[in-house]
C-alpha atoms as a PDB file:
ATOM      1  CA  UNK A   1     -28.249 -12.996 175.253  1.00  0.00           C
ATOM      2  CA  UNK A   2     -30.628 -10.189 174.082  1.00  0.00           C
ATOM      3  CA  UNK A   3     -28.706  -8.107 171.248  1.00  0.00           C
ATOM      4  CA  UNK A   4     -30.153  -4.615 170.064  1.00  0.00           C
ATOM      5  CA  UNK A   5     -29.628  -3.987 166.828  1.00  0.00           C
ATOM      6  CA  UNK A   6     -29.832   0.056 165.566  1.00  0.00           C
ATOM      7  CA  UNK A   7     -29.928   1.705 162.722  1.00  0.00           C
ATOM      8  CA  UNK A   8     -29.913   5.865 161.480  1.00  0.00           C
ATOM      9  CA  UNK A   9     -30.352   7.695 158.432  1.00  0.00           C
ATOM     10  CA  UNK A  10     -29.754  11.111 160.449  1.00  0.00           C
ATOM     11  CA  UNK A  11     -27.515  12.374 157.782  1.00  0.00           C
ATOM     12  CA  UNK A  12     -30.377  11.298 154.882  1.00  0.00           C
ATOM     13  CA  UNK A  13     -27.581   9.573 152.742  1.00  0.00           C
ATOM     14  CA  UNK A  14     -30.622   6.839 152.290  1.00  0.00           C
ATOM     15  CA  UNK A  15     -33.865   8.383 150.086  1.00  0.00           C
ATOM     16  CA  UNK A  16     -36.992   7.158 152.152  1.00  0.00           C
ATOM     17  CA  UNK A  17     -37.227   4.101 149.480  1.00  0.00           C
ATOM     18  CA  UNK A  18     -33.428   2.774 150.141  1.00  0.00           C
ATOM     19  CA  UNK A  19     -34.332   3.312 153.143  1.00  0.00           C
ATOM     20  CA  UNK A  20     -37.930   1.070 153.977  1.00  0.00           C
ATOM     21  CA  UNK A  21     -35.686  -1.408 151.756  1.00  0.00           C
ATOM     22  CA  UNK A  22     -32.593  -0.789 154.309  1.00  0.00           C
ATOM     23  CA  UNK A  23     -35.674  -1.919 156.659  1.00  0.00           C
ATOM     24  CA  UNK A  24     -36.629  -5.106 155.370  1.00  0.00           C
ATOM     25  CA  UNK A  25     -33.380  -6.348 154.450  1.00  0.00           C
ATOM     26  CA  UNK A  26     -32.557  -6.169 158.401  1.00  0.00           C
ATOM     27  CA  UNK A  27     -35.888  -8.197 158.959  1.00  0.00           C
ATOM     28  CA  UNK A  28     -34.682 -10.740 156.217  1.00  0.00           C
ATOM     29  CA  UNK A  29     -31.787 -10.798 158.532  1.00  0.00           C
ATOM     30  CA  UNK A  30     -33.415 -11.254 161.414  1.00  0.00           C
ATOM     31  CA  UNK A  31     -35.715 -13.482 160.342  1.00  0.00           C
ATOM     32  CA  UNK A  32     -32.778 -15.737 159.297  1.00  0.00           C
ATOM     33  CA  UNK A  33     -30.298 -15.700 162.029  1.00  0.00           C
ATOM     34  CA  UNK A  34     -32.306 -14.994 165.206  1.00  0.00           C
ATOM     35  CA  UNK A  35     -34.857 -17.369 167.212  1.00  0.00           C
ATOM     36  CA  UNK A  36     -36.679 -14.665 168.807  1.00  0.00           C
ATOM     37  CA  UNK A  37     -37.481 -10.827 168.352  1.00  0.00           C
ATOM     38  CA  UNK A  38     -38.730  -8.998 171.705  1.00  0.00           C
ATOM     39  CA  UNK A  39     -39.581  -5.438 169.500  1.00  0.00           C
ATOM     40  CA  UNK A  40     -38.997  -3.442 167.000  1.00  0.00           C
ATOM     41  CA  UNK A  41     -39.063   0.578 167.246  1.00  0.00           C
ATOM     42  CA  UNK A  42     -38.883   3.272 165.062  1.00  0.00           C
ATOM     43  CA  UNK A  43     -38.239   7.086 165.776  1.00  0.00           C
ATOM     44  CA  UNK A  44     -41.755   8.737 165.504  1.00  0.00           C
ATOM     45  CA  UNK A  45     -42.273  10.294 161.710  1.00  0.00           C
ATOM     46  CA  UNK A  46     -42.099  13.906 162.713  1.00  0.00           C
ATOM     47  CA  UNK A  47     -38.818  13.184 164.064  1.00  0.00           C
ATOM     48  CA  UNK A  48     -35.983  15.431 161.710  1.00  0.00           C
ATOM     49  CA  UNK A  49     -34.034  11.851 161.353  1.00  0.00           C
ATOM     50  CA  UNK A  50     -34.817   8.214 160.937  1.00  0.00           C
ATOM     51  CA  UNK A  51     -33.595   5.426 163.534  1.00  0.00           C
ATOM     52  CA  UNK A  52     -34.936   1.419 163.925  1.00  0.00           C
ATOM     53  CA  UNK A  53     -33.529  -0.874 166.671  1.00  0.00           C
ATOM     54  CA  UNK A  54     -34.442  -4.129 166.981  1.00  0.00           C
ATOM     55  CA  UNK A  55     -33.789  -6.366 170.751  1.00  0.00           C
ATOM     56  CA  UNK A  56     -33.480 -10.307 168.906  1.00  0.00           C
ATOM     57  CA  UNK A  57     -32.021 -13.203 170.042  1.00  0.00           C
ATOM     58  CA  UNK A  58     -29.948 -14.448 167.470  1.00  0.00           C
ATOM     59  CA  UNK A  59     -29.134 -18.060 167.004  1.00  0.00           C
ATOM     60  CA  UNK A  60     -26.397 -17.539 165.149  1.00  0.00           C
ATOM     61  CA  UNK A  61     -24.661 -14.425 165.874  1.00  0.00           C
ATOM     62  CA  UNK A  62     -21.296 -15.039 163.332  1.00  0.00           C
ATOM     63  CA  UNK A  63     -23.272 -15.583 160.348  1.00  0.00           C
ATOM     64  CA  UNK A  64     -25.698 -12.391 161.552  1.00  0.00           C
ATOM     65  CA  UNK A  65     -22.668 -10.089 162.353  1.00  0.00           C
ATOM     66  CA  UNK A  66     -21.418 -10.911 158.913  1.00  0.00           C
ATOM     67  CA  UNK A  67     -24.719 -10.263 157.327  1.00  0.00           C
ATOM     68  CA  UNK A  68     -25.171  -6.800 159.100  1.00  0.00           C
ATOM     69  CA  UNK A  69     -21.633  -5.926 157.730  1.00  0.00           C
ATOM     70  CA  UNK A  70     -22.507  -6.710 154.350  1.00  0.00           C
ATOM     71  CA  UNK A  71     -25.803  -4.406 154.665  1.00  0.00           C
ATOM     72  CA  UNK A  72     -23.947  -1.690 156.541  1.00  0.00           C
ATOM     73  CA  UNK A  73     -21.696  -1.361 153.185  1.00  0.00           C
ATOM     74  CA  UNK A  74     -24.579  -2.202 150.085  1.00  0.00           C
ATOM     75  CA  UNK A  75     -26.825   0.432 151.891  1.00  0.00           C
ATOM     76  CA  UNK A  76     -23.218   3.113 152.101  1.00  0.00           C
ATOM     77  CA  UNK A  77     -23.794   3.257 155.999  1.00  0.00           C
ATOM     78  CA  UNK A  78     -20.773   3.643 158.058  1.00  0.00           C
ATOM     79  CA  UNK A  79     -21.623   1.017 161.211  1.00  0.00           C
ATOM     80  CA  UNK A  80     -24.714  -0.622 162.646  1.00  0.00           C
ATOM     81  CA  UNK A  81     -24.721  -0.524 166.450  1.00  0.00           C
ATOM     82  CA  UNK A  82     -24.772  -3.932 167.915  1.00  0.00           C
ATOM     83  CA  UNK A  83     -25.053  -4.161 171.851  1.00  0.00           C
ATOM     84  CA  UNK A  84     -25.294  -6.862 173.808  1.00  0.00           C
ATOM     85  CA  UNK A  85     -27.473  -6.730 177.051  1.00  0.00           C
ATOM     86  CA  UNK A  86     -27.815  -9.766 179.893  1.00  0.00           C
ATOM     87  CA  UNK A  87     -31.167  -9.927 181.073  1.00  0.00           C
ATOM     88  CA  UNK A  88     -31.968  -9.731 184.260  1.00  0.00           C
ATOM     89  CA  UNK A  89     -35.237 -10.890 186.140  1.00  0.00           C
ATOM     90  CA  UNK A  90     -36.300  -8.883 188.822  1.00  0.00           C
ATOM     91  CA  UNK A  91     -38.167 -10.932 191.583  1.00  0.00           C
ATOM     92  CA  UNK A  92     -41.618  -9.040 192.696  1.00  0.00           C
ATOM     93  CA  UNK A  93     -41.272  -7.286 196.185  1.00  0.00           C
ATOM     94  CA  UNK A  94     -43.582  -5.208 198.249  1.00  0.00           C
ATOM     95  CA  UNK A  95     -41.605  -2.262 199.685  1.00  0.00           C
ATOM     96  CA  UNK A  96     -43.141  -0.048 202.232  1.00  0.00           C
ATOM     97  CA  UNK A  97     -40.909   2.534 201.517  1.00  0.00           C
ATOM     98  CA  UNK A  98     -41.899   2.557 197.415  1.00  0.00           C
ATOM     99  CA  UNK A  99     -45.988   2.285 198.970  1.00  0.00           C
ATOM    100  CA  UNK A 100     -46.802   5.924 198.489  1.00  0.00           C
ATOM    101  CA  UNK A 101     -44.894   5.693 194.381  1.00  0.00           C
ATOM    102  CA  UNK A 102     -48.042   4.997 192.542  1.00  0.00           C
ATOM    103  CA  UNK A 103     -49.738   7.684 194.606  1.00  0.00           C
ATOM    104  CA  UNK A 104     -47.626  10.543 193.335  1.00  0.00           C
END
Protein backbone atom coordinates (compact mmCIF):
# COMPACT_ATOMS: atom_id res chain seq x y z
CA UNK A 1 0.00 0.00 0.00
CA UNK A 2 1.57 3.32 -1.18
CA UNK A 3 0.61 6.12 1.52
CA UNK A 4 1.19 9.95 0.68
CA UNK A 5 2.05 11.78 3.33
CA UNK A 6 1.46 15.97 3.08
CA UNK A 7 2.30 18.64 4.80
CA UNK A 8 1.49 22.91 4.62
CA UNK A 9 2.65 25.87 6.26
CA UNK A 10 0.09 28.04 4.06
CA UNK A 11 -0.93 29.98 7.04
CA UNK A 12 3.12 30.59 8.02
CA UNK A 13 2.39 29.55 11.73
CA UNK A 14 6.00 27.67 11.16
CA UNK A 15 9.18 30.40 10.66
CA UNK A 16 11.19 28.85 7.64
CA UNK A 17 13.64 27.23 10.46
CA UNK A 18 10.66 25.27 12.42
CA UNK A 19 9.83 24.63 9.41
CA UNK A 20 13.14 22.74 7.39
CA UNK A 21 13.15 21.13 11.07
CA UNK A 22 9.22 20.22 10.61
CA UNK A 23 11.04 18.64 7.37
CA UNK A 24 13.48 16.42 8.74
CA UNK A 25 11.65 15.26 11.61
CA UNK A 26 9.08 13.68 8.92
CA UNK A 27 12.23 12.06 7.20
CA UNK A 28 13.36 10.74 10.72
CA UNK A 29 9.93 9.35 10.53
CA UNK A 30 10.08 7.96 7.50
CA UNK A 31 13.21 6.70 7.68
CA UNK A 32 12.03 4.72 10.76
CA UNK A 33 8.71 3.29 9.98
CA UNK A 34 8.65 2.88 6.18
CA UNK A 35 10.61 0.25 3.86
CA UNK A 36 10.47 2.27 0.84
CA UNK A 37 10.06 6.02 -0.32
CA UNK A 38 8.93 6.44 -4.15
CA UNK A 39 9.47 10.68 -3.88
CA UNK A 40 9.48 13.43 -2.16
CA UNK A 41 8.09 16.96 -3.50
CA UNK A 42 8.06 20.27 -2.44
CA UNK A 43 5.93 23.32 -3.71
CA UNK A 44 8.40 25.39 -5.91
CA UNK A 45 10.06 28.42 -3.65
CA UNK A 46 8.25 31.24 -5.35
CA UNK A 47 5.17 29.60 -4.39
CA UNK A 48 3.19 32.23 -1.59
CA UNK A 49 2.94 28.89 0.77
CA UNK A 50 4.99 25.89 1.67
CA UNK A 51 3.70 22.14 1.09
CA UNK A 52 5.96 18.55 1.15
CA UNK A 53 4.29 15.16 0.42
CA UNK A 54 5.98 12.22 0.58
CA UNK A 55 4.44 8.56 -1.39
CA UNK A 56 6.35 5.73 1.32
CA UNK A 57 5.58 2.46 2.05
CA UNK A 58 5.48 2.13 5.56
CA UNK A 59 6.23 -1.04 7.39
CA UNK A 60 4.67 -0.16 10.21
CA UNK A 61 1.87 2.12 9.74
CA UNK A 62 0.49 2.17 13.77
CA UNK A 63 3.68 3.17 15.17
CA UNK A 64 4.05 5.87 11.99
CA UNK A 65 0.43 7.22 12.40
CA UNK A 66 1.27 7.73 16.02
CA UNK A 67 4.50 9.40 15.25
CA UNK A 68 2.90 11.85 12.64
CA UNK A 69 0.34 12.74 15.44
CA UNK A 70 2.88 13.55 17.82
CA UNK A 71 4.68 15.93 15.10
CA UNK A 72 1.38 17.35 13.91
CA UNK A 73 0.98 18.74 17.69
CA UNK A 74 5.06 19.64 18.76
CA UNK A 75 5.20 21.57 15.36
CA UNK A 76 1.25 23.42 16.45
CA UNK A 77 -0.13 22.02 13.04
CA UNK A 78 -3.70 21.12 12.99
CA UNK A 79 -3.59 17.56 10.78
CA UNK A 80 -1.17 15.89 8.40
CA UNK A 81 -2.96 14.41 5.38
CA UNK A 82 -2.47 10.74 5.16
CA UNK A 83 -3.98 8.95 1.98
CA UNK A 84 -3.79 5.74 1.06
CA UNK A 85 -3.55 4.80 -2.73
CA UNK A 86 -3.58 0.94 -4.30
CA UNK A 87 -1.32 0.74 -7.04
CA UNK A 88 -2.20 -0.29 -10.03
CA UNK A 89 0.00 -1.68 -13.00
CA UNK A 90 -1.04 -0.84 -16.25
CA UNK A 91 -0.11 -3.59 -18.88
CA UNK A 92 1.59 -1.89 -22.19
CA UNK A 93 -0.90 -1.79 -25.23
CA UNK A 94 -0.65 -0.47 -28.71
CA UNK A 95 -3.91 1.33 -29.55
CA UNK A 96 -4.57 2.48 -33.02
CA UNK A 97 -6.93 4.81 -31.94
CA UNK A 98 -4.22 6.65 -29.28
CA UNK A 99 -1.49 6.30 -32.69
CA UNK A 100 -1.81 9.89 -33.78
CA UNK A 101 -1.40 11.12 -29.44
CA UNK A 102 2.27 11.67 -29.55
CA UNK A 103 1.82 13.46 -32.86
CA UNK A 104 -0.28 16.29 -31.48
Amino acid sequence: MTVHISIGNSDDKLSQVKWSEFIVAIETAICTCCSTTYGFWLSVPSAPWQNACWAVEPSDQNTFREILSHLAAEYGQESIAWAESPTEFLPPVRSERLKSFRQR
